[in-house]
Protein backbone atom coordinates (compact mmCIF):
# COMPACT_ATOMS: atom_id res chain seq x y z
CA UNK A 1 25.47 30.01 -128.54
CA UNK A 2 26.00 26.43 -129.87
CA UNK A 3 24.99 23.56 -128.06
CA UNK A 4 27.39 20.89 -126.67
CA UNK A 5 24.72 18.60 -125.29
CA UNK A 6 23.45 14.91 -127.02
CA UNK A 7 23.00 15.16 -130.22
CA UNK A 8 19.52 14.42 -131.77
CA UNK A 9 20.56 10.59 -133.41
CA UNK A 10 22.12 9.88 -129.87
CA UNK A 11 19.15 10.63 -127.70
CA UNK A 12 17.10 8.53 -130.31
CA UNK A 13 19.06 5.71 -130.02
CA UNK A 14 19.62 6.17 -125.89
CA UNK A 15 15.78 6.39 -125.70
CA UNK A 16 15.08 3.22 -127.41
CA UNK A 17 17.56 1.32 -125.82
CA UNK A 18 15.88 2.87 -122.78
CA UNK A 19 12.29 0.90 -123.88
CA UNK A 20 13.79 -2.01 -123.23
CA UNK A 21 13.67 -1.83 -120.07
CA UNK A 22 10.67 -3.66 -118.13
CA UNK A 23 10.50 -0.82 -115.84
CA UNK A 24 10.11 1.67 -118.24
CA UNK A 25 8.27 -0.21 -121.02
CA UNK A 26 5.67 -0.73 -118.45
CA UNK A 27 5.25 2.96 -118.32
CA UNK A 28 5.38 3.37 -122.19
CA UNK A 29 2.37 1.08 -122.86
CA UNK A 30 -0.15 1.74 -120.48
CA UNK A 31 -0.70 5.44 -121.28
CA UNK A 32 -1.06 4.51 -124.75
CA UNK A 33 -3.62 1.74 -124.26
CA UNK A 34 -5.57 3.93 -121.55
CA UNK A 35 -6.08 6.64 -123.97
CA UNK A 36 -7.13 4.33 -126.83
CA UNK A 37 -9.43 2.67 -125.03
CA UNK A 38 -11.32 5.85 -123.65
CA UNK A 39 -11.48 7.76 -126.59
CA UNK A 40 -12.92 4.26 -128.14
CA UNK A 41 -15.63 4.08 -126.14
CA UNK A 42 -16.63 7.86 -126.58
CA UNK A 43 -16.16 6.89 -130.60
CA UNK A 44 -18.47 3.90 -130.28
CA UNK A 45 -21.29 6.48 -128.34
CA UNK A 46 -21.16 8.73 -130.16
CA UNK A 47 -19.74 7.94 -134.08
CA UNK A 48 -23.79 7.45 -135.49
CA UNK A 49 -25.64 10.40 -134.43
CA UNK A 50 -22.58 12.45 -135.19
CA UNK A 51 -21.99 10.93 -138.75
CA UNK A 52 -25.72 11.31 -139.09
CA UNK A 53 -25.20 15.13 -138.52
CA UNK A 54 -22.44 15.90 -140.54
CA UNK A 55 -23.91 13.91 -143.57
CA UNK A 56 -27.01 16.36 -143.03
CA UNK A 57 -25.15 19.53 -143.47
CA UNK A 58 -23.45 18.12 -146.25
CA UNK A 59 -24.02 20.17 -149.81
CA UNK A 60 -26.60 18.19 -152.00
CA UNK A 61 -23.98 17.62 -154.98
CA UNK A 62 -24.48 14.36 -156.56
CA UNK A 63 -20.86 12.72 -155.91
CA UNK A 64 -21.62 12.97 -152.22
CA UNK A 65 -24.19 10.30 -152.52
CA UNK A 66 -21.61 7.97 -152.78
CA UNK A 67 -18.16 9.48 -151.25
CA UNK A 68 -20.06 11.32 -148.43
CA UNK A 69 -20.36 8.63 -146.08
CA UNK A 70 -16.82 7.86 -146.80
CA UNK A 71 -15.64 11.48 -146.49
CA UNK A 72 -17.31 11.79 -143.02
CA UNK A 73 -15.58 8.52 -141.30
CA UNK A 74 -12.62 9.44 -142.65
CA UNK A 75 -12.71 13.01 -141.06
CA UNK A 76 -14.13 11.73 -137.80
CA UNK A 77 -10.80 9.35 -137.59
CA UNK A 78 -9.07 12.18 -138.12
CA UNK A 79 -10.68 14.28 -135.62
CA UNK A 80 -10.46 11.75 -132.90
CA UNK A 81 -6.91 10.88 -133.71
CA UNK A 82 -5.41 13.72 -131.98
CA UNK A 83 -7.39 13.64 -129.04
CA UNK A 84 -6.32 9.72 -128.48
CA UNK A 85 -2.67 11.52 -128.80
CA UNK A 86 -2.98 14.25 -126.22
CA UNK A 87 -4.53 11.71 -123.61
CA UNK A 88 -1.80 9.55 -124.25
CA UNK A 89 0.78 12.23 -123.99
CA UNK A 90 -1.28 13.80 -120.84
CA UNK A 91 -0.81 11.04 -119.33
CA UNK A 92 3.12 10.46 -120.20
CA UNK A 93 3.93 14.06 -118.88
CA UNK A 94 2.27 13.68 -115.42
CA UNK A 95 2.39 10.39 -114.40
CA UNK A 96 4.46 7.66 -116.58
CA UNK A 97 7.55 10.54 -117.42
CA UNK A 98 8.54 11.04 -113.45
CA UNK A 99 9.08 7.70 -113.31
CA UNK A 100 10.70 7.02 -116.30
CA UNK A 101 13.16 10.48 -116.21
CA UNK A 102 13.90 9.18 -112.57
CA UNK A 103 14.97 6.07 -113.72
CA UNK A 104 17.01 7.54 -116.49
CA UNK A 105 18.74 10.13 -114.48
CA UNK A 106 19.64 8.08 -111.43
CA UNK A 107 21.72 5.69 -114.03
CA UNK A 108 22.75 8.81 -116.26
CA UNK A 109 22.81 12.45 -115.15
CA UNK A 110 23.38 11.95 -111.28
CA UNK A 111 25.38 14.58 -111.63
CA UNK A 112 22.55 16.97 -113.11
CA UNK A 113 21.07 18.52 -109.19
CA UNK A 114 17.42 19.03 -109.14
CA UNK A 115 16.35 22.96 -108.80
CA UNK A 116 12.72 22.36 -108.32
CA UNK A 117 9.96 19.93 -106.08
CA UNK A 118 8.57 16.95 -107.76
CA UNK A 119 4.83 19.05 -106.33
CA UNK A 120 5.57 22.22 -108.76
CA UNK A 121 6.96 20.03 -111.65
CA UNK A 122 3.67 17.84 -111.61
CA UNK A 123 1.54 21.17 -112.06
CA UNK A 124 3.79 23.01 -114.07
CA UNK A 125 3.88 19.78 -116.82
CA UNK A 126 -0.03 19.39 -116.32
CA UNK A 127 -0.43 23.34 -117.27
CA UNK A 128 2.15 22.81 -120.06
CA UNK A 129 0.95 20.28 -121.53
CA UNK A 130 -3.02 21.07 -121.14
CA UNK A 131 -2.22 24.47 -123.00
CA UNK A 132 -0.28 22.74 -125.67
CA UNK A 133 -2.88 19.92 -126.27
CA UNK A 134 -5.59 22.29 -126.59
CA UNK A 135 -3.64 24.58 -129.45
CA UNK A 136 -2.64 21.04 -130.64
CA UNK A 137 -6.09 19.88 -131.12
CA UNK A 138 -7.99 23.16 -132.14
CA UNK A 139 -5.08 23.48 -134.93
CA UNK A 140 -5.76 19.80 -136.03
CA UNK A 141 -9.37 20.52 -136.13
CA UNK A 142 -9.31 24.29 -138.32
CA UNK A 143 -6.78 22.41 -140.38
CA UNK A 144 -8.43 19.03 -141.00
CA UNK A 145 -10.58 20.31 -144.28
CA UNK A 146 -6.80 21.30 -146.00
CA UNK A 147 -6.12 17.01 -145.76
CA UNK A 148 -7.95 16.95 -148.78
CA UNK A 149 -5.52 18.69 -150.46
CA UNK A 150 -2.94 16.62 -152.42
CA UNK A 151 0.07 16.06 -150.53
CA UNK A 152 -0.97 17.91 -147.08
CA UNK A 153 -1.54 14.75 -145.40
CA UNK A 154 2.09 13.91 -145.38
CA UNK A 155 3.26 17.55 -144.31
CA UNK A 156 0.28 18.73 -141.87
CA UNK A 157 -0.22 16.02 -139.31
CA UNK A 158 3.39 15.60 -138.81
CA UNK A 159 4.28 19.41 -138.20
CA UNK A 160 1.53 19.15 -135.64
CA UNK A 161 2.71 16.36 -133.82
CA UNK A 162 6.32 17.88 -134.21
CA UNK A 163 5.41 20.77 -132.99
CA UNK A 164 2.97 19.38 -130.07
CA UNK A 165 5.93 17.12 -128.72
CA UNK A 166 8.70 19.76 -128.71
CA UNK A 167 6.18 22.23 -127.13
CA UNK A 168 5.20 19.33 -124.58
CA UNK A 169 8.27 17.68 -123.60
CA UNK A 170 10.61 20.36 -123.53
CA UNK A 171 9.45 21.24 -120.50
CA UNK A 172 8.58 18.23 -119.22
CA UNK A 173 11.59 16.51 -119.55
CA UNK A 174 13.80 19.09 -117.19
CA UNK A 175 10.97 19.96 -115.25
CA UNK A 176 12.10 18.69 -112.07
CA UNK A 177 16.07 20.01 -112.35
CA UNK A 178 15.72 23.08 -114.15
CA UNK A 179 15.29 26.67 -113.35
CA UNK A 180 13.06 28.76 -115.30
CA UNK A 181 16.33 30.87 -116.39
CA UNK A 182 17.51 27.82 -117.66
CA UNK A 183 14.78 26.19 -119.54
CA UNK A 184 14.38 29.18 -121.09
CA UNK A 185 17.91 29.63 -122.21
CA UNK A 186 17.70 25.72 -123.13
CA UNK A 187 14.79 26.48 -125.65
CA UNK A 188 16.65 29.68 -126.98
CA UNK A 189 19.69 27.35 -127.65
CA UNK A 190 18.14 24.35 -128.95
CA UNK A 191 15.50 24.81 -130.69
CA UNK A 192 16.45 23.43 -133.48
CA UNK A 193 17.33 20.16 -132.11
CA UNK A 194 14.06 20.18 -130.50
CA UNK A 195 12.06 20.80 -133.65
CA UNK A 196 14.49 17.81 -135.09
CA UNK A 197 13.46 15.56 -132.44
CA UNK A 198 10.07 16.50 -132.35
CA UNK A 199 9.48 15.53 -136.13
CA UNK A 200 11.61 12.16 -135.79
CA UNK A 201 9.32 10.87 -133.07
CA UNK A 202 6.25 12.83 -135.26
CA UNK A 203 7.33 10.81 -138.13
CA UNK A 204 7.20 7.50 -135.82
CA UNK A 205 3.75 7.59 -134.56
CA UNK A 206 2.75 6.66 -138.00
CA UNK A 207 4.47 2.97 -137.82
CA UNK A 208 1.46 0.96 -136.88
CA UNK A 209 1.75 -1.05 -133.51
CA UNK A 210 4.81 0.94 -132.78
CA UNK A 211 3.30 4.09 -132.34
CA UNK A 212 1.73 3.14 -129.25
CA UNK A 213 5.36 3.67 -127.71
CA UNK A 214 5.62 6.92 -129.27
CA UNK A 215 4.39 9.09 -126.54
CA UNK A 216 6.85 7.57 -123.84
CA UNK A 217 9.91 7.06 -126.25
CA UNK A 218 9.08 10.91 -127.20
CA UNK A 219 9.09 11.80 -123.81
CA UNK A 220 12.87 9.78 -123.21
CA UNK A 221 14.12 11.31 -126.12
CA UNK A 222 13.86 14.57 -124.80
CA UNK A 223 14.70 13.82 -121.21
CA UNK A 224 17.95 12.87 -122.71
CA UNK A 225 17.86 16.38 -124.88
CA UNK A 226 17.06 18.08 -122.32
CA UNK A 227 19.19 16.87 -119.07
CA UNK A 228 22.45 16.66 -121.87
CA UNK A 229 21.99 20.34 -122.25
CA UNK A 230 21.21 21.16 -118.82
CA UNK A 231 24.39 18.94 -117.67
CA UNK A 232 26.27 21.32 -120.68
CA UNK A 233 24.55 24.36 -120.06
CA UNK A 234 25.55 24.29 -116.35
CA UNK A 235 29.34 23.52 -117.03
CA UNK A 236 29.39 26.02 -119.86
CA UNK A 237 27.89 28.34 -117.11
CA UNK A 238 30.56 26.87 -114.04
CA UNK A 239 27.90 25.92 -111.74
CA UNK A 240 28.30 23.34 -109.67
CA UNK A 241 25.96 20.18 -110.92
């Protein structure tokens, strides 16, 4: 089945017309900034002893001497990089995105009825994305000695975060007026344009400055996905919106 819903560009642009909004921007920045700051102050605790340990288990080659102190803050950036990401998108999914979506669906799906409780869509995104962060991150982790390969660090950290949002906001972003029966049919359907979306927004948290938006304008982009291809889905399907 072929999907007549908003195509990928569309929802880009419709989401970033959708930042500027105060209302929304509001709830773009602060999850961003929240999650920085936290996983900042963990960083500042704890970066010494734990560069101290990793430069002890080091091998004793003689080029380490000089690139080993460089090669361990590099992969402790790395490594705290995606956690600073999940936080941020934890805390898109279950408290900035209800607000947002709401906004966004009141002034363009009314017509798109809700089939489930604000209560069960909280939980169900928290679950969601709690399960998807923590494959996200262990992946990141078992993955982050291949960076030193030449040319993986433009291919690996943005199929993660491609993969991470699709996984994420998929749900999310119809998790208040879909069915399970239809999400799932949704994901069988539109994969693809999730995957596209996904490694747009991917490729966009690596614009500095501007990637501090990219959780929340992630999170619209798919709320416009996914309620254009619920609004389809249903018509295609003749029930009543």
């Amino acid at each position: 089945m072929t999907s007549s819903g908003i195509p990928v560009p569309a929802a880009l642009v419709l989401a970033a017309r959708d930042l500027s909004r105060p209302a929304i921007l509001w709830h773009a920045i602060w999850p961003a900034i929240v999650a920085l700051a936290v996983w900042a102050g963990i960083a500042a605790a704890v970066w010494r002893p734990l560069g101290d340990r990793l430069l002890a288990v080091l091998p004793g080659w003689s080029w380490l001497d000089w690139a080993g102190p460089w090669l361990v803050n590099a992969g402790l950036v790395f490594a705290f990089a995606p956690l600073v990401y999940v936080t941020a998108v934890l805390l898109v999914a279950t408290v900035s995105l209800p607000r947002m979506m709401n906004l966004v669906a009141i002034g363009q799906y009314p017509d798109v009825s809700r089939q489930s409780s604000a209560a069960a869509a909280l939980w169900g995104s928290l679950a969601n994305t709690l399960a998807a962060g923590a494959i996200f991150v262990a992946g990141w982790l078992v993955t982050l000695p291949l960076l030193l390969v030449p040319g993986a660090l433009l291919v690996l950290p943005p199929f993660w975060a491609a993969w991470f949002n699709q996984r994420t906001f998929r749900f999310d972003a119809v998790a208040e007026h879909a069915t399970a029966g239809e999400r799932r049919r949704l994901v069988a359907r539109d994969r693809s344009r999730y995957w596209l979306a996904g490694i747009a927004c991917a490729l966009a948290a690596h614009v500095p400055i501007l990637n501090l938006l990219v959780p929340a304008y992630t999170a619209l982009v798919f709320v416009h996905l996914g309620l254009g291809g619920l609004r389809a889905l249903r018509r295609e399907e003749g029930i009543a919106l």
